[in-house]
C-alpha atoms as a PDB file:
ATOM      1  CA  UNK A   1     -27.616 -48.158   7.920  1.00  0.00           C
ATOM      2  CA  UNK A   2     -29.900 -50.318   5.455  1.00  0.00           C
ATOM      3  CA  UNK A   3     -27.911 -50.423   1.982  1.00  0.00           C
ATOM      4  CA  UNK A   4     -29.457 -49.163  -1.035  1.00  0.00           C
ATOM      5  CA  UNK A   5     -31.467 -51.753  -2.974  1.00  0.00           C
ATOM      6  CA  UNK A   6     -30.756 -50.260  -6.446  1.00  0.00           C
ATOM      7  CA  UNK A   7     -27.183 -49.048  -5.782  1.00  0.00           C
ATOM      8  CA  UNK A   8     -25.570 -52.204  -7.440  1.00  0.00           C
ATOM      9  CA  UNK A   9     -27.442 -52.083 -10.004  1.00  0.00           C
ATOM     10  CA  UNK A  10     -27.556 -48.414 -11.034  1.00  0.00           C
ATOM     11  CA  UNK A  11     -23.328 -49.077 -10.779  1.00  0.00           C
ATOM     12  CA  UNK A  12     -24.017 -51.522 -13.419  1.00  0.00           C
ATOM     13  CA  UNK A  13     -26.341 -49.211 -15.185  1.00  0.00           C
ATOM     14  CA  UNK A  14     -22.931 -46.879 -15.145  1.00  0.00           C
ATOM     15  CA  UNK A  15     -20.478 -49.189 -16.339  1.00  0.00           C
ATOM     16  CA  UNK A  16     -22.951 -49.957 -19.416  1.00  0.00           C
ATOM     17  CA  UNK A  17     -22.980 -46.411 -20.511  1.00  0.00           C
ATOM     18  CA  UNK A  18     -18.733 -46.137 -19.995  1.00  0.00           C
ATOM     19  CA  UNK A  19     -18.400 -49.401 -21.777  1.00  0.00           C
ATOM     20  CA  UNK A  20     -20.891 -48.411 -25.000  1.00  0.00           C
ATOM     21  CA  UNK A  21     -19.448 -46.479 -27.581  1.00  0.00           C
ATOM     22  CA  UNK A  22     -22.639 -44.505 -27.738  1.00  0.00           C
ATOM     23  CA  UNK A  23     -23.369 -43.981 -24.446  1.00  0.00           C
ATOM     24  CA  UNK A  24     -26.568 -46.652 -24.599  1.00  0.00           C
ATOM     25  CA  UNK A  25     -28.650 -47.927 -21.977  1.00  0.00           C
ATOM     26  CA  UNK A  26     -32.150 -50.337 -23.109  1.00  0.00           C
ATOM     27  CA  UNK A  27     -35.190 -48.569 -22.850  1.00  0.00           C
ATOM     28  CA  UNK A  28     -36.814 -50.779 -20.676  1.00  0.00           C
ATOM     29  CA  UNK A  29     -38.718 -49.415 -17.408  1.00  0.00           C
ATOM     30  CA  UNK A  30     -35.796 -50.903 -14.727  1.00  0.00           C
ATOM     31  CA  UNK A  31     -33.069 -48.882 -16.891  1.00  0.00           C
ATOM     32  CA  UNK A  32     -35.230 -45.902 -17.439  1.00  0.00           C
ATOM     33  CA  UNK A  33     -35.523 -45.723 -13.373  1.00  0.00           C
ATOM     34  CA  UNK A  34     -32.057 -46.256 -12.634  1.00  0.00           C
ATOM     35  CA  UNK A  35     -31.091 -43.513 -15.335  1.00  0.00           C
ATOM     36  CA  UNK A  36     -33.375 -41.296 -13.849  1.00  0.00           C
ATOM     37  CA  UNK A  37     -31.352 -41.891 -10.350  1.00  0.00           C
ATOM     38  CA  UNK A  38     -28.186 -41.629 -11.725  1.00  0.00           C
ATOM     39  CA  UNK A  39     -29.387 -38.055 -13.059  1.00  0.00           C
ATOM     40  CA  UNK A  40     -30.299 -37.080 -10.163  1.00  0.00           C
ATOM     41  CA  UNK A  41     -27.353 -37.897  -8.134  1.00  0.00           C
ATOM     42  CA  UNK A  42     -25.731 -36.446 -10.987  1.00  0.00           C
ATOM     43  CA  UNK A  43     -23.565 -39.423 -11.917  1.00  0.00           C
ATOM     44  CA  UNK A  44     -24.896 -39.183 -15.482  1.00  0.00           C
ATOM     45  CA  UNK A  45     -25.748 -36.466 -17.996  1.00  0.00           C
ATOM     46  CA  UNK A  46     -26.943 -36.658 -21.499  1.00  0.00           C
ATOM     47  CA  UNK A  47     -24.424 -37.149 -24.016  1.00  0.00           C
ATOM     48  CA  UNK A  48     -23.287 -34.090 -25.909  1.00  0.00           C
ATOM     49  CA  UNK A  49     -21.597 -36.611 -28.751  1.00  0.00           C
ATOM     50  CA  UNK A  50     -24.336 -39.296 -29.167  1.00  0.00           C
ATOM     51  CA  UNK A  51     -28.082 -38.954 -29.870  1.00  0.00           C
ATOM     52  CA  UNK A  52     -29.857 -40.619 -27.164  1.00  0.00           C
ATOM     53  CA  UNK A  53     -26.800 -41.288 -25.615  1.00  0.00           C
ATOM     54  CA  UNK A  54     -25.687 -40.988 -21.691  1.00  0.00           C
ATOM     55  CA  UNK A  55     -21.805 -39.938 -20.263  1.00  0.00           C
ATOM     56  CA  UNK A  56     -21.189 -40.690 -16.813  1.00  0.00           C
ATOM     57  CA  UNK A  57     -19.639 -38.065 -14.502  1.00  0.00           C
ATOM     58  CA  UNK A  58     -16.801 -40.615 -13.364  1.00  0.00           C
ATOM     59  CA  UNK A  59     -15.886 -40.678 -17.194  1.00  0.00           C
ATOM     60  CA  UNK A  60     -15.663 -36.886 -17.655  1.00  0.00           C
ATOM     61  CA  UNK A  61     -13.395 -36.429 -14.132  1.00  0.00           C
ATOM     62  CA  UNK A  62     -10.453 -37.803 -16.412  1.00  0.00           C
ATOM     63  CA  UNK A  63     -11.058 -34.899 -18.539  1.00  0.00           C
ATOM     64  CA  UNK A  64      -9.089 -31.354 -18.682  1.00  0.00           C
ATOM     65  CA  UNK A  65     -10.460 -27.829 -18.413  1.00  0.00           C
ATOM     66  CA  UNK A  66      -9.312 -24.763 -20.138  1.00  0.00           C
ATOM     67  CA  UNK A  67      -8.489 -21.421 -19.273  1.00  0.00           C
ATOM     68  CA  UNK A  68      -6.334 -18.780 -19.874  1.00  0.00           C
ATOM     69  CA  UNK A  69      -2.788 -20.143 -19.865  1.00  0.00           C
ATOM     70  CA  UNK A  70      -1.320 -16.683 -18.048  1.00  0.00           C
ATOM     71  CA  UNK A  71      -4.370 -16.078 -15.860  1.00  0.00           C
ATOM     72  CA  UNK A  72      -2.752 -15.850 -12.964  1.00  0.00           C
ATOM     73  CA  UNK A  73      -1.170 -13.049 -13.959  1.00  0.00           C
ATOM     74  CA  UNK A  74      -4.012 -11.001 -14.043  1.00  0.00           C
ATOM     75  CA  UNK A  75      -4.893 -12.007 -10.905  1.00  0.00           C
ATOM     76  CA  UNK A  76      -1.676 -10.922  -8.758  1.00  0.00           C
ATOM     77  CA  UNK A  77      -1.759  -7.560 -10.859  1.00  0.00           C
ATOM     78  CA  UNK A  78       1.401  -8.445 -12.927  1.00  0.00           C
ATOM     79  CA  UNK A  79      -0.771  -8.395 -16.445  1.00  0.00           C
ATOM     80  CA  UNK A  80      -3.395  -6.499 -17.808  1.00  0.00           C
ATOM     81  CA  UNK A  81      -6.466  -8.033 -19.453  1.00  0.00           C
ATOM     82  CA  UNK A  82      -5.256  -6.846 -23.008  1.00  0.00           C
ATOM     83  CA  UNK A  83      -2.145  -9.503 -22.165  1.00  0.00           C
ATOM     84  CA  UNK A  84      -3.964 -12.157 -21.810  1.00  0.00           C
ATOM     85  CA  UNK A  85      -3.834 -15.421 -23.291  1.00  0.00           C
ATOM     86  CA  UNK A  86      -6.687 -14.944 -26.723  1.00  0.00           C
ATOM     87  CA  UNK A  87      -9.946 -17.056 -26.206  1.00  0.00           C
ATOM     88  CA  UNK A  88      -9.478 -18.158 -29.571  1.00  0.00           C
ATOM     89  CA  UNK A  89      -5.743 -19.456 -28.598  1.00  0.00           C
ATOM     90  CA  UNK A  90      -8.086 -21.134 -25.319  1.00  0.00           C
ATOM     91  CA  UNK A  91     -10.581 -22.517 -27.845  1.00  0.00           C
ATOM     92  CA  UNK A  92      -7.276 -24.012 -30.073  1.00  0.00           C
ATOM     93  CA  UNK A  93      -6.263 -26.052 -26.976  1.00  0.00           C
ATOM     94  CA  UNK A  94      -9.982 -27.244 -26.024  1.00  0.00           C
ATOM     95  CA  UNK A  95     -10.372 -28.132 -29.733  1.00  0.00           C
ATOM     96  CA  UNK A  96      -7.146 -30.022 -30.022  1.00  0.00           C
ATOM     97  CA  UNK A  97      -8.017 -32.385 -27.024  1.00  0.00           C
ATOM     98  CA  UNK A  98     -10.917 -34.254 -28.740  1.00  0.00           C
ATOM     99  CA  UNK A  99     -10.804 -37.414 -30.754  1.00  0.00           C
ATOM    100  CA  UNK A 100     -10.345 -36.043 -34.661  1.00  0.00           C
ATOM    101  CA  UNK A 101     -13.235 -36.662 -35.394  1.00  0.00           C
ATOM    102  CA  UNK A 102     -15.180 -34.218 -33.047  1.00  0.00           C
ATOM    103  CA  UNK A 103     -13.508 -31.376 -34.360  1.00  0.00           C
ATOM    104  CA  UNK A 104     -15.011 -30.214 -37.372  1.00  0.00           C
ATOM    105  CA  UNK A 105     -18.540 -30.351 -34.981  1.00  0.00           C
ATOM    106  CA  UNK A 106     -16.157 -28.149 -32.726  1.00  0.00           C
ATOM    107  CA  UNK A 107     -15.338 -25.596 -34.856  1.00  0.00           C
ATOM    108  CA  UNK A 108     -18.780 -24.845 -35.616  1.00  0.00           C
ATOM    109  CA  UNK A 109     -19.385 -23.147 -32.034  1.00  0.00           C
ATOM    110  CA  UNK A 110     -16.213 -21.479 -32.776  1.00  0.00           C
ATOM    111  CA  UNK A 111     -17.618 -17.824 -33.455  1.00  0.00           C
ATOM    112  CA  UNK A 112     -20.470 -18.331 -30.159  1.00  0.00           C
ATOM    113  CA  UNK A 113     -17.718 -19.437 -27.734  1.00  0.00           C
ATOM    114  CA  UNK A 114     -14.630 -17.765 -28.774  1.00  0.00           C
ATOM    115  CA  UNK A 115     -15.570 -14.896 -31.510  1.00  0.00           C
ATOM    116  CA  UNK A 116     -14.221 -11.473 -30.440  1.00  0.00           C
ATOM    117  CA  UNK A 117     -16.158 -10.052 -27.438  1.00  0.00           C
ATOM    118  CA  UNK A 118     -17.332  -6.002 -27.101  1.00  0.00           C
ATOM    119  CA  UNK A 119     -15.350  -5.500 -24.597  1.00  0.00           C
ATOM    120  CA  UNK A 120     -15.051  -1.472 -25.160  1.00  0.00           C
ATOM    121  CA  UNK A 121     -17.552   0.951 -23.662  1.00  0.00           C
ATOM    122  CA  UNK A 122     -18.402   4.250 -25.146  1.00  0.00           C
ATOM    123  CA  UNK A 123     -17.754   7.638 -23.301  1.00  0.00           C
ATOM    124  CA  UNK A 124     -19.371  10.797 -24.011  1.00  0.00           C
ATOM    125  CA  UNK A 125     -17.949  13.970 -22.632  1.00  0.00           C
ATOM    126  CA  UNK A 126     -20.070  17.193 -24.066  1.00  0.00           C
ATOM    127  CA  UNK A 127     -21.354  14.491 -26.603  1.00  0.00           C
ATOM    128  CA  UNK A 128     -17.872  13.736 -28.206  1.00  0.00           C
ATOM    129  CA  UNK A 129     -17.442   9.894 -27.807  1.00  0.00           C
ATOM    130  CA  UNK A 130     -14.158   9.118 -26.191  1.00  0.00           C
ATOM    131  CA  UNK A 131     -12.137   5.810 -26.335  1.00  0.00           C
ATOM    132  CA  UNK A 132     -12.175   3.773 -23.303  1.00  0.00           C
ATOM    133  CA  UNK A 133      -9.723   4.077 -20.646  1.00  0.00           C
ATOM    134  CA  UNK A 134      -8.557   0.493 -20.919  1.00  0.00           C
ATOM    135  CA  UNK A 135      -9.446  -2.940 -22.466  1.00  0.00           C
ATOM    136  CA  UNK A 136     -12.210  -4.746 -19.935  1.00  0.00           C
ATOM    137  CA  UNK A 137     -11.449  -8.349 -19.219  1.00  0.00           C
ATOM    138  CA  UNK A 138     -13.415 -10.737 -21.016  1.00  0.00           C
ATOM    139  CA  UNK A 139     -12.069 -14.509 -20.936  1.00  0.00           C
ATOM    140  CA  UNK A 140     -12.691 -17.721 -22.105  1.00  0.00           C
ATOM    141  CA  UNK A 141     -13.299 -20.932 -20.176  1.00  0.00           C
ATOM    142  CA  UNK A 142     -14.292 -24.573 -20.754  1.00  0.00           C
ATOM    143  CA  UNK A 143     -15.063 -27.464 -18.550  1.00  0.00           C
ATOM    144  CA  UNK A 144     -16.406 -30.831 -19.054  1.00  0.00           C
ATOM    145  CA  UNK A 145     -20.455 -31.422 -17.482  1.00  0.00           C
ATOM    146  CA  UNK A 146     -23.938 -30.305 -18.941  1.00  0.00           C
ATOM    147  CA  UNK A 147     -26.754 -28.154 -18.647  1.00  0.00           C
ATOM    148  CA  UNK A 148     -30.322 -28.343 -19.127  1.00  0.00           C
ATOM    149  CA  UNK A 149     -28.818 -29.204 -22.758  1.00  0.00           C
ATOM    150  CA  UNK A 150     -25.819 -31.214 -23.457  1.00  0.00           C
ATOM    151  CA  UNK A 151     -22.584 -29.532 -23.917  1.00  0.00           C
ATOM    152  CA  UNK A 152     -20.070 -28.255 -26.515  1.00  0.00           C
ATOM    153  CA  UNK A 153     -18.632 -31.344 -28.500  1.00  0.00           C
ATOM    154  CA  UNK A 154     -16.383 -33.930 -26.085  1.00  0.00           C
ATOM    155  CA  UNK A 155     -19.295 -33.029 -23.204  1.00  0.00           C
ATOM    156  CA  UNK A 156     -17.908 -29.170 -22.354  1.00  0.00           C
ATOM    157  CA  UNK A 157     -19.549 -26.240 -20.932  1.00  0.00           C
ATOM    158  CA  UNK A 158     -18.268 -23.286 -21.743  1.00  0.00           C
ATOM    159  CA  UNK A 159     -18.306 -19.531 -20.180  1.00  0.00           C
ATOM    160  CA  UNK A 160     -16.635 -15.875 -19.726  1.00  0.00           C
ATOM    161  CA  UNK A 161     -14.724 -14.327 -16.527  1.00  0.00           C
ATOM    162  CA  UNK A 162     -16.325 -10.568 -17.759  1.00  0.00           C
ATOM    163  CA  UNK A 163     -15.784  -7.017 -16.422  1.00  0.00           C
ATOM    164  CA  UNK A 164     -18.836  -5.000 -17.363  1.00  0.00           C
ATOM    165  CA  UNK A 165     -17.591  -1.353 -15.805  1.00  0.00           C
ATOM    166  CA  UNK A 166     -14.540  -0.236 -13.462  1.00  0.00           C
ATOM    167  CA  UNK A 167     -17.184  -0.102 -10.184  1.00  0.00           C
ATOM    168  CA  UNK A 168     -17.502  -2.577  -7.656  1.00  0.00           C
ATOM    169  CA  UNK A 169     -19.680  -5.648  -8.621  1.00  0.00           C
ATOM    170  CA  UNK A 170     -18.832  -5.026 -11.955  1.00  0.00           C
ATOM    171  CA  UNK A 171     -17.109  -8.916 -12.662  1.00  0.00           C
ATOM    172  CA  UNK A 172     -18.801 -11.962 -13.061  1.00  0.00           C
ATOM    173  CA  UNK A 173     -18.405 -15.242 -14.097  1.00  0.00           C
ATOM    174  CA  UNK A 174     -20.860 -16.909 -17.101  1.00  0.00           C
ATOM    175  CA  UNK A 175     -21.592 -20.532 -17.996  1.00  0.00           C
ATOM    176  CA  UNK A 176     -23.096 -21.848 -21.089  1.00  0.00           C
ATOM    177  CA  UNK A 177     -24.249 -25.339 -22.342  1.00  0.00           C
ATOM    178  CA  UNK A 178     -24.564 -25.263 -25.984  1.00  0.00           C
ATOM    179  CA  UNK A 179     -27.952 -24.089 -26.011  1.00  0.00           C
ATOM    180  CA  UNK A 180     -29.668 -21.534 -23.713  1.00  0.00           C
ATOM    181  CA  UNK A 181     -28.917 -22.817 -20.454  1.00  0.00           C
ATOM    182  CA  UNK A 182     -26.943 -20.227 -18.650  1.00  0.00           C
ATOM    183  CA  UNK A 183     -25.908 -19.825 -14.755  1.00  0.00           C
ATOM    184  CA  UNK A 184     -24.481 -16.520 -13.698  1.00  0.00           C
ATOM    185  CA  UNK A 185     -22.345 -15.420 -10.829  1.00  0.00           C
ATOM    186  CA  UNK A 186     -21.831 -11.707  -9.856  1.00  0.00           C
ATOM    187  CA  UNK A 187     -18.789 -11.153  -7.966  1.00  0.00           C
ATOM    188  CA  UNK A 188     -17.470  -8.179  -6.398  1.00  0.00           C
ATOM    189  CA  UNK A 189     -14.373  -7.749  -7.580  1.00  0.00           C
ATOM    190  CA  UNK A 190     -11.627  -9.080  -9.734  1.00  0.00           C
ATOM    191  CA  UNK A 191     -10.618 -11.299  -7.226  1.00  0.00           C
ATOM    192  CA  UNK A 192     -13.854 -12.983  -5.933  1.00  0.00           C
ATOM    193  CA  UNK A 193     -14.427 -13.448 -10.010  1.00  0.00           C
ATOM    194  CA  UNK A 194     -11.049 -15.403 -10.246  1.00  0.00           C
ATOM    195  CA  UNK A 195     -11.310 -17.199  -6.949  1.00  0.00           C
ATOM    196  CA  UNK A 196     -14.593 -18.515  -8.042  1.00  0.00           C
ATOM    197  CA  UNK A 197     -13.160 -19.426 -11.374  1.00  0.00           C
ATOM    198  CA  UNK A 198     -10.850 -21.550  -9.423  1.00  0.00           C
ATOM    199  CA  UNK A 199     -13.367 -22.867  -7.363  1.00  0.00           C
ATOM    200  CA  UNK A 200     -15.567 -23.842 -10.629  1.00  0.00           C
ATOM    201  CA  UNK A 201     -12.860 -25.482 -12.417  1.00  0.00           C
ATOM    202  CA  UNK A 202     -11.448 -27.544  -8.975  1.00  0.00           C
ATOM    203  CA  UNK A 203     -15.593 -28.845  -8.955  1.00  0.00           C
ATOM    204  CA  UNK A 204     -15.639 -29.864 -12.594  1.00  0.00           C
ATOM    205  CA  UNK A 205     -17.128 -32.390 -14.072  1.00  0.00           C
ATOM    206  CA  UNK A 206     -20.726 -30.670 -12.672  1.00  0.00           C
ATOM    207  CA  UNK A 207     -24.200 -30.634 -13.948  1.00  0.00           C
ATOM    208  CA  UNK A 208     -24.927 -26.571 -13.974  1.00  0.00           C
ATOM    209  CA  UNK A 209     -28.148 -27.251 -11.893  1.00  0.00           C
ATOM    210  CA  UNK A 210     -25.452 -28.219  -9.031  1.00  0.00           C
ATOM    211  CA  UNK A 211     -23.309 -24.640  -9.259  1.00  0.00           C
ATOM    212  CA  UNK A 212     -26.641 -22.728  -7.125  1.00  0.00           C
ATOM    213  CA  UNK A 213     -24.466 -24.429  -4.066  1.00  0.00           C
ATOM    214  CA  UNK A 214     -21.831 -22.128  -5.433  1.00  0.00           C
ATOM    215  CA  UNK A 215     -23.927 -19.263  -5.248  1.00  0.00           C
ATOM    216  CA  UNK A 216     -24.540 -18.928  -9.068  1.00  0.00           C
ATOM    217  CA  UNK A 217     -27.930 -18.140 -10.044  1.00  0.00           C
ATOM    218  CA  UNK A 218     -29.496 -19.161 -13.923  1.00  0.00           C
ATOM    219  CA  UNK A 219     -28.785 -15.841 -15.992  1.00  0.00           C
END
C-alpha cells in the first residue's frame, strides 16, 4: 500500500498545534493544506479558547465528560427523573475541571446550558389546567469536540437527554456547540435515549458532523 506523502508532515502539523499555547499553525499555503486534512480526518477542530487557534482531537481524548452522577439509576428504574443529579450540580463539575482562568468565560453560558428547563406540560380537562402527572426528564451533558462553531470554554459540547411526552418516541438526545449548531437524535424510549448517551460519551472527543454515523440528524 503506497504511504501517504503528507502524513508525516500533517503529524508535525499536529504536534505544532499541541505544543503552542494558542493552538497556532503559520498561515502559509503548505500549513493551510495540511490543516484542511487534519479537519477533515477530524484530527483537528477550531479552538474554542484561542482566536484563530486549532486543538487537536488526540489532545481532547485526555479530557473528561459529564453527566449525571446517579444516571444510572434512572436507567434500571431505581430513580425517578425528579432524583436526579441537578444540571447545574453537572455544570459545577464541568466548570471546576478547567484551568482558573476559563471559568469566569464558563459561567457566562451558565443560564443557556444549565438554567432550569420547562420540563412541565399543561393538562386541560373541561378547560381546568391540571398539574402534570410527573416531572419529565431533562438532563445535562458535556463532552469535549466541536461543531460547525467551536465549543463551550475548555473545547466542550454540550446537550440534554429530554422526554417531551409519556408516548413512545417521546426521548431524545440534543447536542449543542456554543452557537447554533445542533444534532438531534430521536429515540424510542428511555432506554435507546440512555444507551445512546453511552454510546456518545464512549465516542467523545467527536466533531458533531461525525455523530450522522450514529444516526443523529442536525436539529
Amino acid at each position: 500500500m503506497p504511504r501517504d506523502p503528507n502524513a508525516q508532515f500533517d503529524q508535525a502539523v499536529l504536534e505544532m498545534i499541541e505544543h503552542s499555547p494558542a493552538g497556532a499553525v503559520p498561515v502559509t499555503p503548505a500549513y493551510q493544506d495540511a490543516l484542511s486534512r487534519l479537519y477533515a480526518a477530524h484530527q483537528a477542530y477550531a479552538d474554542a479558547d484561542h482566536k484563530d487557534g486549532h486543538v487537536t482531537a488526540r489532545s481532547l481524548s485526555a479530557l473528561p465528560s459529564f453527566r449525571a452522577a446517579n444516571l444510572d439509576g434512572l436507567a434500571s428504574g431505581r430513580l425517578g427523573a425528579e432524583a436526579l443529579e441537578p444540571n447545574a450540580s453537572i455544570f459545577d463539575r464541568y466548570v471546576r475541571s478547567l484551568r482558573p482562568e476559563l471559568r469566569a468565560r464558563a459561567e457566562g453560558f451558565r443560564q443557556t446550558v444549565a438554567g432550569r428547563p420547562a420540563m412541565h406540560r399543561a393538562r386541560h380537562a373541561g378547560g381546568e389546567r391540571l398539574p402534570p402527572a410527573h416531572d419529565l426528564a431533562h438532563t445535562l451533558f458535556l463532552a469535549p469536540g466541536a461543531g460547525p462553531h467551536p465549543g463551550l470554554p475548555g473545547n466542550y459540547l454540550y446537550g440534554f437527554v429530554l422526554q417531551a411526552g409519556d408516548g413512545p418516541g417521546t426521548w431524545a438526545v440534543h447536542i449543542h456547540d456554543r452557537d447554533d449548531g445542533a444534532m438531534l437524535f430521536r429515540a424510542p424510549s428511555m432506554q435507546a435515549a440512555l444507551a445512546k448517551l453511552g454510546e456518545l460519551l464512549e465516542s467523545a472527543p467527536f466533531a458533531m458532523a461525525e455523530l450522522e454515523a450514529l444516526g443523529f440528524a442536525p436539529g
